[in-house]
C-alpha atoms as a PDB file:
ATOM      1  CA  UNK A   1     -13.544  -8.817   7.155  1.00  0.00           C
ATOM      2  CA  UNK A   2     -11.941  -7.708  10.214  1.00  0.00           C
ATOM      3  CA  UNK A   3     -13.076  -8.435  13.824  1.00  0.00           C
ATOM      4  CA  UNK A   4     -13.364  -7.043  16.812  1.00  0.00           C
ATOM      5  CA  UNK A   5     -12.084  -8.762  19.801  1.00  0.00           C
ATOM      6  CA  UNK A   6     -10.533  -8.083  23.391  1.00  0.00           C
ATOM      7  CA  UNK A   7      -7.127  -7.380  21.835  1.00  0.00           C
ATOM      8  CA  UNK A   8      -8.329  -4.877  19.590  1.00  0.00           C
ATOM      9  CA  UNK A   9     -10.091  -4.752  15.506  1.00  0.00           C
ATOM     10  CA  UNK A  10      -8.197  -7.386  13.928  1.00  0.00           C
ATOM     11  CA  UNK A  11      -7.715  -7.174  10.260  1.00  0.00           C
ATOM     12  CA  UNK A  12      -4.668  -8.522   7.618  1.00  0.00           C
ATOM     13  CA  UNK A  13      -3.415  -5.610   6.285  1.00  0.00           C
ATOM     14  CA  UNK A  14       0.576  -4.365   4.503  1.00  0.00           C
ATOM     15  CA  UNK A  15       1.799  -0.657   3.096  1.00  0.00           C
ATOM     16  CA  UNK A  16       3.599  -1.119   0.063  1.00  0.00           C
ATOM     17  CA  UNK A  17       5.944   1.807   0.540  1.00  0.00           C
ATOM     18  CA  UNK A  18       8.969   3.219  -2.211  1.00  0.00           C
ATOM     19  CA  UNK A  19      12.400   4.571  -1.445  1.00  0.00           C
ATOM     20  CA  UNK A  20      11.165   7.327  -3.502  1.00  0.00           C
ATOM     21  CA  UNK A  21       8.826   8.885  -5.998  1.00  0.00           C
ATOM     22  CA  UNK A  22       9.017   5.879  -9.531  1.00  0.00           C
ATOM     23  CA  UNK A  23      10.025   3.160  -8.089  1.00  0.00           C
ATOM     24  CA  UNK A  24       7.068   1.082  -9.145  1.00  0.00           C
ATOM     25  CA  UNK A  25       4.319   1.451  -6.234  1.00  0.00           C
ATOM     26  CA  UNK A  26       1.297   1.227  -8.081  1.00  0.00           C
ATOM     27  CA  UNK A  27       2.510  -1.261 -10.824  1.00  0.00           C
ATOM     28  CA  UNK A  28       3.714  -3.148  -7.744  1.00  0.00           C
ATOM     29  CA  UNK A  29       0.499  -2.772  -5.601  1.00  0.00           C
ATOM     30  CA  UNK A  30      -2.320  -3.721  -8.134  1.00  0.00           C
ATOM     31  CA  UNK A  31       0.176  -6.518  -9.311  1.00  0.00           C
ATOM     32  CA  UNK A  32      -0.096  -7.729  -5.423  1.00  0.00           C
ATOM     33  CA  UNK A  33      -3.975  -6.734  -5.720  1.00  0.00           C
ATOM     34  CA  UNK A  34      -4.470  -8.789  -8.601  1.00  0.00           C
ATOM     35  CA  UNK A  35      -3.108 -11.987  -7.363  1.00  0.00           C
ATOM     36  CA  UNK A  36      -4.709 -11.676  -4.044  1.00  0.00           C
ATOM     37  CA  UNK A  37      -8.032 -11.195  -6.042  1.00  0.00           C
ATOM     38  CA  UNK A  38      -6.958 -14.337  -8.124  1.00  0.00           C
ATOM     39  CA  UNK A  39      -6.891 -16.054  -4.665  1.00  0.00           C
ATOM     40  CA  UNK A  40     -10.191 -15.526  -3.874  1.00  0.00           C
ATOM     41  CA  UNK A  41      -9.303 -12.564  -1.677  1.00  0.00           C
ATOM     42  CA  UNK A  42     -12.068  -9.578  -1.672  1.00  0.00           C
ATOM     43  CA  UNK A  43      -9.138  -6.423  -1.375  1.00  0.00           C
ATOM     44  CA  UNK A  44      -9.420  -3.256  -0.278  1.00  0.00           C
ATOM     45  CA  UNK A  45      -7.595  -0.435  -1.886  1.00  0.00           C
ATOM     46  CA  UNK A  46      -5.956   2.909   0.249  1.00  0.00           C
ATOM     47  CA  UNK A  47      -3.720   5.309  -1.041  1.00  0.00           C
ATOM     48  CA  UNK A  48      -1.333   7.617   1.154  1.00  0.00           C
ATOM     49  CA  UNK A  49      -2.444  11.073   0.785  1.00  0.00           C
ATOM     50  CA  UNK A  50      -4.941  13.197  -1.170  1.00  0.00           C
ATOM     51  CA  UNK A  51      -3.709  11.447  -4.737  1.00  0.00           C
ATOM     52  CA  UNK A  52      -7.034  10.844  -6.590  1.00  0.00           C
ATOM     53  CA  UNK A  53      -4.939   8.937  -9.944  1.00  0.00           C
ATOM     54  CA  UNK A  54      -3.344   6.135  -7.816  1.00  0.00           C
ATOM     55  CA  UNK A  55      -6.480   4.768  -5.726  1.00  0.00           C
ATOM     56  CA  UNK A  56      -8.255   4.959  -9.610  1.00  0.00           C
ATOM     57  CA  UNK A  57      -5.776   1.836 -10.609  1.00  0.00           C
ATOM     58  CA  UNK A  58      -6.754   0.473  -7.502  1.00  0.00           C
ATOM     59  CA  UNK A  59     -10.243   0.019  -7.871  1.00  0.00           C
ATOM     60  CA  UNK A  60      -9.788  -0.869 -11.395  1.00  0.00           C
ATOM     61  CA  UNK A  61      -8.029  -3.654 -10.200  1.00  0.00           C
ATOM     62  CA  UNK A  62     -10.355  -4.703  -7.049  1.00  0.00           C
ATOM     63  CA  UNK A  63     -13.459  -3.635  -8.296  1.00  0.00           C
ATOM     64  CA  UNK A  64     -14.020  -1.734  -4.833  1.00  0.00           C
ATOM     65  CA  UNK A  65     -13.580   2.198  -4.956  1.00  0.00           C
ATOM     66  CA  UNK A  66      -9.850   2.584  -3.136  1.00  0.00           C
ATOM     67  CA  UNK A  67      -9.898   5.228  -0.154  1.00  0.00           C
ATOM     68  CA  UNK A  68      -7.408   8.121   0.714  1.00  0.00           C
ATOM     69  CA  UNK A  69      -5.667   8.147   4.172  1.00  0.00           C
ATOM     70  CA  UNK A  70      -4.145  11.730   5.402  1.00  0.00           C
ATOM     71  CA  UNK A  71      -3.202  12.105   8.749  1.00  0.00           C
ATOM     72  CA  UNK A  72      -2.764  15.944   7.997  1.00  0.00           C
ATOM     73  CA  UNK A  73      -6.704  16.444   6.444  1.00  0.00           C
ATOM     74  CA  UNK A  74      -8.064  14.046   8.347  1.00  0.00           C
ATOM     75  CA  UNK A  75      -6.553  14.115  11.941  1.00  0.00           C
ATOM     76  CA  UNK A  76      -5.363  10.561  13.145  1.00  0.00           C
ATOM     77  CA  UNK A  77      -8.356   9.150  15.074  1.00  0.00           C
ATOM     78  CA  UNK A  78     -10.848   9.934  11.888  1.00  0.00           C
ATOM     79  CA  UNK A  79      -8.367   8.393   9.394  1.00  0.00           C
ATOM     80  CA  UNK A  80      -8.054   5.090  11.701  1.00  0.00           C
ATOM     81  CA  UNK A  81     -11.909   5.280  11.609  1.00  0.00           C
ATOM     82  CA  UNK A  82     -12.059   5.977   8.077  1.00  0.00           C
ATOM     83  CA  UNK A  83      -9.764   3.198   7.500  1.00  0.00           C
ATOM     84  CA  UNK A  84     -11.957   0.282   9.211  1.00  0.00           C
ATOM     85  CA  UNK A  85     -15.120   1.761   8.165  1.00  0.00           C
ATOM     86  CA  UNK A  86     -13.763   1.150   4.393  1.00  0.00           C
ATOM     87  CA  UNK A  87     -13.264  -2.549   5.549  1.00  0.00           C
ATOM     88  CA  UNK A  88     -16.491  -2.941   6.705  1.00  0.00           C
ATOM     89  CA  UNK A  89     -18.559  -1.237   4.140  1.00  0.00           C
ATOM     90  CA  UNK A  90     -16.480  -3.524   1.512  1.00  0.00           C
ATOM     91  CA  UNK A  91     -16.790  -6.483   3.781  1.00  0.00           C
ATOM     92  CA  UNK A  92     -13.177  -6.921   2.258  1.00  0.00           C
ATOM     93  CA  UNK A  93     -10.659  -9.733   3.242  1.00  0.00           C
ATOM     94  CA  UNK A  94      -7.198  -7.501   3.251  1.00  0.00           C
ATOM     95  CA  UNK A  95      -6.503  -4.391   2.948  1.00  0.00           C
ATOM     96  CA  UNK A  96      -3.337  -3.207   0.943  1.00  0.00           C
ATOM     97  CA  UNK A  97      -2.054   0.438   1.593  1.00  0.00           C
ATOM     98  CA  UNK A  98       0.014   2.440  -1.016  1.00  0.00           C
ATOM     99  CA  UNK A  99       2.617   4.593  -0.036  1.00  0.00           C
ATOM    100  CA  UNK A 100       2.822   8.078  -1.132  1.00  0.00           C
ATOM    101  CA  UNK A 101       6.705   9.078  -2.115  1.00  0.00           C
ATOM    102  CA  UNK A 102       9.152   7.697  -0.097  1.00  0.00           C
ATOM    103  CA  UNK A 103       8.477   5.657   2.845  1.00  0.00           C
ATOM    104  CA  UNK A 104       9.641   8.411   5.548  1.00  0.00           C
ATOM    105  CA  UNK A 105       8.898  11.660   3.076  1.00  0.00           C
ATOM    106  CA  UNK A 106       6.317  13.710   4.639  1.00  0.00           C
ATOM    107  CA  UNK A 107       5.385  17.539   5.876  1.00  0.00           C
ATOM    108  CA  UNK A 108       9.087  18.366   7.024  1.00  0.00           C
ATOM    109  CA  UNK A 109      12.425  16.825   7.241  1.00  0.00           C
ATOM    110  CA  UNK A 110      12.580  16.656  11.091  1.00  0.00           C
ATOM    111  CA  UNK A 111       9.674  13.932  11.639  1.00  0.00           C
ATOM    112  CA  UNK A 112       7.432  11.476   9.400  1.00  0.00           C
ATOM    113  CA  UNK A 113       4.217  13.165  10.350  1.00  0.00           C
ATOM    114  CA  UNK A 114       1.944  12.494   7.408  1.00  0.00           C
ATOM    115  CA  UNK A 115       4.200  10.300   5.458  1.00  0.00           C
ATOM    116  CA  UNK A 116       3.358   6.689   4.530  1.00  0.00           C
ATOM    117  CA  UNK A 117       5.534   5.743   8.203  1.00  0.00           C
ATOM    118  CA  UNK A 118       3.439   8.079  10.188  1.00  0.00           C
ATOM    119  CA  UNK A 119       0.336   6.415   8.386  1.00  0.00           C
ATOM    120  CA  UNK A 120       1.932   2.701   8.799  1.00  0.00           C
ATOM    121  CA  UNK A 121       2.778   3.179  12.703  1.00  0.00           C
ATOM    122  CA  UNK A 122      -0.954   4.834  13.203  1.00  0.00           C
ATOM    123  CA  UNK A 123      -2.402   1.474  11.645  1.00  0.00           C
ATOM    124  CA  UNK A 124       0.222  -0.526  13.403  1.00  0.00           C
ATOM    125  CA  UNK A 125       0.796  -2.431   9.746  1.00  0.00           C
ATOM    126  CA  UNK A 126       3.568  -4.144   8.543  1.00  0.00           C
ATOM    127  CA  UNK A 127       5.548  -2.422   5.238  1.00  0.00           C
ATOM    128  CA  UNK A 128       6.799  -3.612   2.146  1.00  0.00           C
ATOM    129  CA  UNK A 129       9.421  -1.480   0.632  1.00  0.00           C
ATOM    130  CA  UNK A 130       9.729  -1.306  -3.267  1.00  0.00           C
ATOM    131  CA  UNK A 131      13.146  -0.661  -4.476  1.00  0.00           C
ATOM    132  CA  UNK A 132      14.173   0.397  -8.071  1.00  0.00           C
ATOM    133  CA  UNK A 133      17.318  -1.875  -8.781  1.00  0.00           C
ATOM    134  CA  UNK A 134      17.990  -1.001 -12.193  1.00  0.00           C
ATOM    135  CA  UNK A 135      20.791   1.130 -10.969  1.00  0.00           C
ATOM    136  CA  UNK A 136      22.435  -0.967  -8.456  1.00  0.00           C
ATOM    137  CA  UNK A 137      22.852  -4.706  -7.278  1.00  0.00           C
ATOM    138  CA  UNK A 138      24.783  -5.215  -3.557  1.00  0.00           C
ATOM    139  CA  UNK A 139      23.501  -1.106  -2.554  1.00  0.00           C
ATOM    140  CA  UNK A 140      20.391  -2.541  -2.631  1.00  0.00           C
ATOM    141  CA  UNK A 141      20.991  -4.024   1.202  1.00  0.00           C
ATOM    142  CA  UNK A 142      22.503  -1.097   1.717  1.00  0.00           C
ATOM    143  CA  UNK A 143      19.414   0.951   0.899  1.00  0.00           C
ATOM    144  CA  UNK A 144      16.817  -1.471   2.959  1.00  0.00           C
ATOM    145  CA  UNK A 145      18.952  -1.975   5.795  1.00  0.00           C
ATOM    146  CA  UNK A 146      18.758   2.427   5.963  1.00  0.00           C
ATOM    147  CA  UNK A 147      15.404   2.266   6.022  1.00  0.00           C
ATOM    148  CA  UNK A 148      14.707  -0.321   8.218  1.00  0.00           C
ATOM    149  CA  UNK A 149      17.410   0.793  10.668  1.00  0.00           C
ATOM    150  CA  UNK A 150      16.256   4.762  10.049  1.00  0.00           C
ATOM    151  CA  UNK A 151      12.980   4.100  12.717  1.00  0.00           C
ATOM    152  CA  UNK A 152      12.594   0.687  14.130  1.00  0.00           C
ATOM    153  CA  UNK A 153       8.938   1.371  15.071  1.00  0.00           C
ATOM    154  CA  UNK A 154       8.076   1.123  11.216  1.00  0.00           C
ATOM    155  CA  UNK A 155       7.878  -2.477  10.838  1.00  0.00           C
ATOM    156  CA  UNK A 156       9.466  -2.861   7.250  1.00  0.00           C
ATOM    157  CA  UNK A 157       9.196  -6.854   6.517  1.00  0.00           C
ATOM    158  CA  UNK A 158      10.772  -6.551   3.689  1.00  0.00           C
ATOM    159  CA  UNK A 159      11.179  -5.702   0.441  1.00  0.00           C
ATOM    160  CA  UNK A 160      10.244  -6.020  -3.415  1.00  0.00           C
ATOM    161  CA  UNK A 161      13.324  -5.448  -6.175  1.00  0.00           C
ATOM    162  CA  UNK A 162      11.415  -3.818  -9.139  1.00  0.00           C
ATOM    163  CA  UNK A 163      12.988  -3.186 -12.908  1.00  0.00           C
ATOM    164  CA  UNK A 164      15.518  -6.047 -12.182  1.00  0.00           C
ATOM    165  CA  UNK A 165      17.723  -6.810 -16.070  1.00  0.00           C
ATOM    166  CA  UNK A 166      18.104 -10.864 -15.432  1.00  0.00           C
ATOM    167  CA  UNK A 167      18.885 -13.698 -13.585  1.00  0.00           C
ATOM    168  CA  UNK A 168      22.466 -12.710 -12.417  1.00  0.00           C
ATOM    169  CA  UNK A 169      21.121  -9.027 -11.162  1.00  0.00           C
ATOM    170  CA  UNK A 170      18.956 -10.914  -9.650  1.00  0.00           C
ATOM    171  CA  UNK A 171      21.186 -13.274  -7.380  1.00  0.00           C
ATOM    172  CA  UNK A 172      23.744 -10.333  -6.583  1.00  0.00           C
ATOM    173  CA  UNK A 173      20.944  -8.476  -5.322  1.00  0.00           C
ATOM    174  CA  UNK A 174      19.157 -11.428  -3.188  1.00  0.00           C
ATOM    175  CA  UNK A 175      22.614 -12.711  -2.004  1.00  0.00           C
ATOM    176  CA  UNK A 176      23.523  -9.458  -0.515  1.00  0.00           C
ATOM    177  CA  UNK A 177      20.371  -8.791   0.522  1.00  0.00           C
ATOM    178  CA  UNK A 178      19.605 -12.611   2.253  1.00  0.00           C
ATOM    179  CA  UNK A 179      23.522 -11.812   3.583  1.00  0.00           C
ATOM    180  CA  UNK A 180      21.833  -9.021   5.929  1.00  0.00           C
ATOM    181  CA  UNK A 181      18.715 -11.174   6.832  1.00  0.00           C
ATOM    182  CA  UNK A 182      16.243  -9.560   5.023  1.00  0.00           C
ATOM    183  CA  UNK A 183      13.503 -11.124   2.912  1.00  0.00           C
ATOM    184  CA  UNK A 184      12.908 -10.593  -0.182  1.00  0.00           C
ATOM    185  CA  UNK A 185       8.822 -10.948  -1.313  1.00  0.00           C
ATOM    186  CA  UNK A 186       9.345 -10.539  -5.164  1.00  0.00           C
ATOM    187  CA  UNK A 187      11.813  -9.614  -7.755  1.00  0.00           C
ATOM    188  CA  UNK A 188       9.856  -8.197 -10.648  1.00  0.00           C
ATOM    189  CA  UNK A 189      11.844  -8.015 -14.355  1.00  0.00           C
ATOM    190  CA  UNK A 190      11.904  -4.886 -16.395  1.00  0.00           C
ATOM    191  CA  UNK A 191       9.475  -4.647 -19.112  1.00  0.00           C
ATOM    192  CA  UNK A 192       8.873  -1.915 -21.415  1.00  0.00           C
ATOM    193  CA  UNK A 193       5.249  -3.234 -22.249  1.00  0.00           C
ATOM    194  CA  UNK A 194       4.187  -2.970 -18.694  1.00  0.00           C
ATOM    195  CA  UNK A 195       4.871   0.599 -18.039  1.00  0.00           C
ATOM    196  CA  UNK A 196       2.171   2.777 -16.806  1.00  0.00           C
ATOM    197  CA  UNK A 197       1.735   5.969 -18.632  1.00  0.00           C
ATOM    198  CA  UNK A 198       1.886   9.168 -17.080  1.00  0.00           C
ATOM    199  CA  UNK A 199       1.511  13.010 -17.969  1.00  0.00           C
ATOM    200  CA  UNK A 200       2.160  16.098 -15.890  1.00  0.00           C
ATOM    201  CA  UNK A 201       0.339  15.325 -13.175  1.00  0.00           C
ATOM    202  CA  UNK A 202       1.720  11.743 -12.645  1.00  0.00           C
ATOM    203  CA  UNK A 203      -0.879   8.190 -14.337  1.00  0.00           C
ATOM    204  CA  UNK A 204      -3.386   8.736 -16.349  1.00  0.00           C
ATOM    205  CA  UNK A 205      -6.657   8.352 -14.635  1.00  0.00           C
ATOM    206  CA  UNK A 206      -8.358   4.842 -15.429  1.00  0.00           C
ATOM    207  CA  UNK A 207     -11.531   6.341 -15.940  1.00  0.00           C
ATOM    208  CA  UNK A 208     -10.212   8.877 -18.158  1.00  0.00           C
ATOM    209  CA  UNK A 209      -8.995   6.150 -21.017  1.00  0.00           C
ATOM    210  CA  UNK A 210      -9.983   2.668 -21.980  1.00  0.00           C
ATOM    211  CA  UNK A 211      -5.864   2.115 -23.072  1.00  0.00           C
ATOM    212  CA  UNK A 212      -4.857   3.239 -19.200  1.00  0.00           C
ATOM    213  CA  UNK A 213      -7.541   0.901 -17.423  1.00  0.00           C
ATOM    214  CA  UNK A 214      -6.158  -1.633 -20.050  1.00  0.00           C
ATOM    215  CA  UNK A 215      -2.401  -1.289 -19.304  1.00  0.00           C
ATOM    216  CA  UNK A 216      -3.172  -1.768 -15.678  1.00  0.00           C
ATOM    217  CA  UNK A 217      -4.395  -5.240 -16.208  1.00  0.00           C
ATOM    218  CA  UNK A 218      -1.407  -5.944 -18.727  1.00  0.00           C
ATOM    219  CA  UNK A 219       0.829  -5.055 -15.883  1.00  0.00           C
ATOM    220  CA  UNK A 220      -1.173  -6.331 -12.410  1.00  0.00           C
ATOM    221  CA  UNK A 221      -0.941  -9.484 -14.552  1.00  0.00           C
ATOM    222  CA  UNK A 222       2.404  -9.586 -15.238  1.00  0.00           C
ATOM    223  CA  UNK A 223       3.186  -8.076 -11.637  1.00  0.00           C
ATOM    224  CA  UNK A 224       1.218 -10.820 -10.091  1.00  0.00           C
ATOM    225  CA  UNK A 225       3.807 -13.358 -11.513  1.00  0.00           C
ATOM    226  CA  UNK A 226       7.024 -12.478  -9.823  1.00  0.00           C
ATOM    227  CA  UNK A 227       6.197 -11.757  -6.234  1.00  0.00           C
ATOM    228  CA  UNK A 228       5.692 -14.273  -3.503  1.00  0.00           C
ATOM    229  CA  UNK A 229       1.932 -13.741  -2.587  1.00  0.00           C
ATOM    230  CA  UNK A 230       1.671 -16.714  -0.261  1.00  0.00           C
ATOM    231  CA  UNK A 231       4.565 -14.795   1.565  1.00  0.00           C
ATOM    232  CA  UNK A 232       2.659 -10.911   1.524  1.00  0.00           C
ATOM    233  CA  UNK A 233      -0.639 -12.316   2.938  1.00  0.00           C
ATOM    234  CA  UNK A 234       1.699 -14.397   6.070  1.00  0.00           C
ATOM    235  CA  UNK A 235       3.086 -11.028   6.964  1.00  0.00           C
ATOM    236  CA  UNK A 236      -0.406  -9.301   6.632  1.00  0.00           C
ATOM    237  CA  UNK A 237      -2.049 -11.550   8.431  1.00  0.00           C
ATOM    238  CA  UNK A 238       0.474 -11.224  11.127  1.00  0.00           C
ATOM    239  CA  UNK A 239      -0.395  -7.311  11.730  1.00  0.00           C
ATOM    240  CA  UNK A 240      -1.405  -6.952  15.427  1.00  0.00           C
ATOM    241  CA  UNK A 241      -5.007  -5.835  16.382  1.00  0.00           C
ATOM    242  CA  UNK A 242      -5.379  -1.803  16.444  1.00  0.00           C
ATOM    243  CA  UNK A 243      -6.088  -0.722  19.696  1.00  0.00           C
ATOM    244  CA  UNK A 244      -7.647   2.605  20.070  1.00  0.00           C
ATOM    245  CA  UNK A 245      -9.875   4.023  22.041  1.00  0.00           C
ATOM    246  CA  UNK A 246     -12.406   5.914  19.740  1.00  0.00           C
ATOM    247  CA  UNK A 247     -12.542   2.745  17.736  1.00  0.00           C
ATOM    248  CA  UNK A 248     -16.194   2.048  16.288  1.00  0.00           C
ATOM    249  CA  UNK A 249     -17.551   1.419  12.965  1.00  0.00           C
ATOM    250  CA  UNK A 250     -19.657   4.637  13.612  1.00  0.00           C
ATOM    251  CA  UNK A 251     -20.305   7.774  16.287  1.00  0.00           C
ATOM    252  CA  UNK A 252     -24.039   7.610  17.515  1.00  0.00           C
ATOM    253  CA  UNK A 253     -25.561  11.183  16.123  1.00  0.00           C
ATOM    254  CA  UNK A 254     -28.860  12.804  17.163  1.00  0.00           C
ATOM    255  CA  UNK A 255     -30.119  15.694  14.529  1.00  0.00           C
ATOM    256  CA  UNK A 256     -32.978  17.703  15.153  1.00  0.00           C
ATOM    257  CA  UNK A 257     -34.860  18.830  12.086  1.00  0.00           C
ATOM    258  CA  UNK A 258     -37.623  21.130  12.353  1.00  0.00           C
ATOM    259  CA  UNK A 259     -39.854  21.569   9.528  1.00  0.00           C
ATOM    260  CA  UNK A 260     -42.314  24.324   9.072  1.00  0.00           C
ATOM    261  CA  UNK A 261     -45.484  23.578   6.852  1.00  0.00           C
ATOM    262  CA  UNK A 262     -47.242  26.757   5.550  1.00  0.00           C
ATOM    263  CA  UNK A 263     -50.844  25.715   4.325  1.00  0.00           C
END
């Protein structure tokens, strides 16, 4: 649970952000859920955005109902509030954020309002990028370094190779990648069993099928095997303490109720 102290609320927190839409998010985030929760951890769930299917793997995962965070419906000061009232109503130990799209994509091309970057910079949390390296081995650095270069106040730590074919995609990746100094938290092999299934409107809800809330334990497990959790929770406990100044874990109300009894 976080605390509140002269710094700031202090809480471990990470984004888990894409270069794009199907990279692997949410098979990478409830893998990363599910071995925090193997840990001992108590996790809380967000999701970037108004997306109702993601946060639904989430919580299937957890076992704690995963929360939305939209700087565009919400306004910035009630999703900061939003987002440390979900702590403290879960009493939760971490909180891991999923990105919506790609890291930087949000209402326009000419700033990241409400994109997972606007929403990582308002929390002041470090980021995780997932890249899809099925299609690529040294462009891989090529592709982090962009986005970690692209706005230095995100604070991308990192990243996570997903859909990796074997041991020697593997090493050209991480040597070109270690080569630029960045590290690397996981490097996750492609499997055809683990794939989440989707329809029109992206996953299938887990409370719409027993198969989907099944599939997203087959894969959280397997997930859970090939990235460096020890490393994750270092760089989430390292997130600074928010400092804001509307920051409570609720606004003192008064309500006047009148009630007319006709006898």
């Amino acid at each position: 649970m976080g605390i509140y102290d002269a710094e700031g609320y202090k809480h471990a927190r990470v984004v888990i952000a894409g270069t794009n839409s199907g990279v692997g998010k949410t098979s990478i985030t409830i893998g990363l859920m599910h071995a925090l929760k193997a840990k001992g951890y108590r996790v809380q769930g967000f999701k970037v955005g108004p997306d109702y299917i993601d946060p639904s793997y989430h919580t299937s995962i957890t076992g704690i109902p995963s929360r939305n965070l939209d700087p565009w419906l919400m306004g910035e000061d009630n999703l900061l509030e939003s987002f440390i009232n979900a702590i403290s109503s879960s009493n939760a130990d971490v909180a891991v954020i999923e990105g919506v799209m790609g890291l930087y994509d949000g209402l326009s091309g000419m700033d990241d309002y409400a994109s997972t970057a606007h929403v990582a910079t308002l929390l002041d949390s470090p980021v995780i990028l997932v890249i899809d390296a099925s299609k690529a081995a040294r462009s891989v650095a090529a592709m982090a370094l962009g986005f970690i270069e692209f706005n230095r106040a995100v604070k991308v730590k990192g990243v996570i190779l997903n859909n990796v074919a074997g041991d020697r995609h593997a090493r050209y990746c991480m040597d070109a990648l270690e080569q630029k100094g960045i590290p690397v938290f996981g490097v996750v092999r492609r499997n055809k069993d683990t794939m989440l299934k989707e329809r029109h409107l992206g996953l299938v809800p887990t409370h719409e099928s027993r198969d989907a809330r099944d599939d997203a334990l087959t894969t959280a497990r397997y997930v859970s095997e090939y990235i460096d959790v020890d490393g994750i929770i270092a760089v989430a406990e390292g997130a600074p303490a928010l400092k804001h100044t509307s920051m409570r874990t609720s606004h003192p109300i008064t309500i006047n109720i009148t009630i007319n009894i006709n006898i």
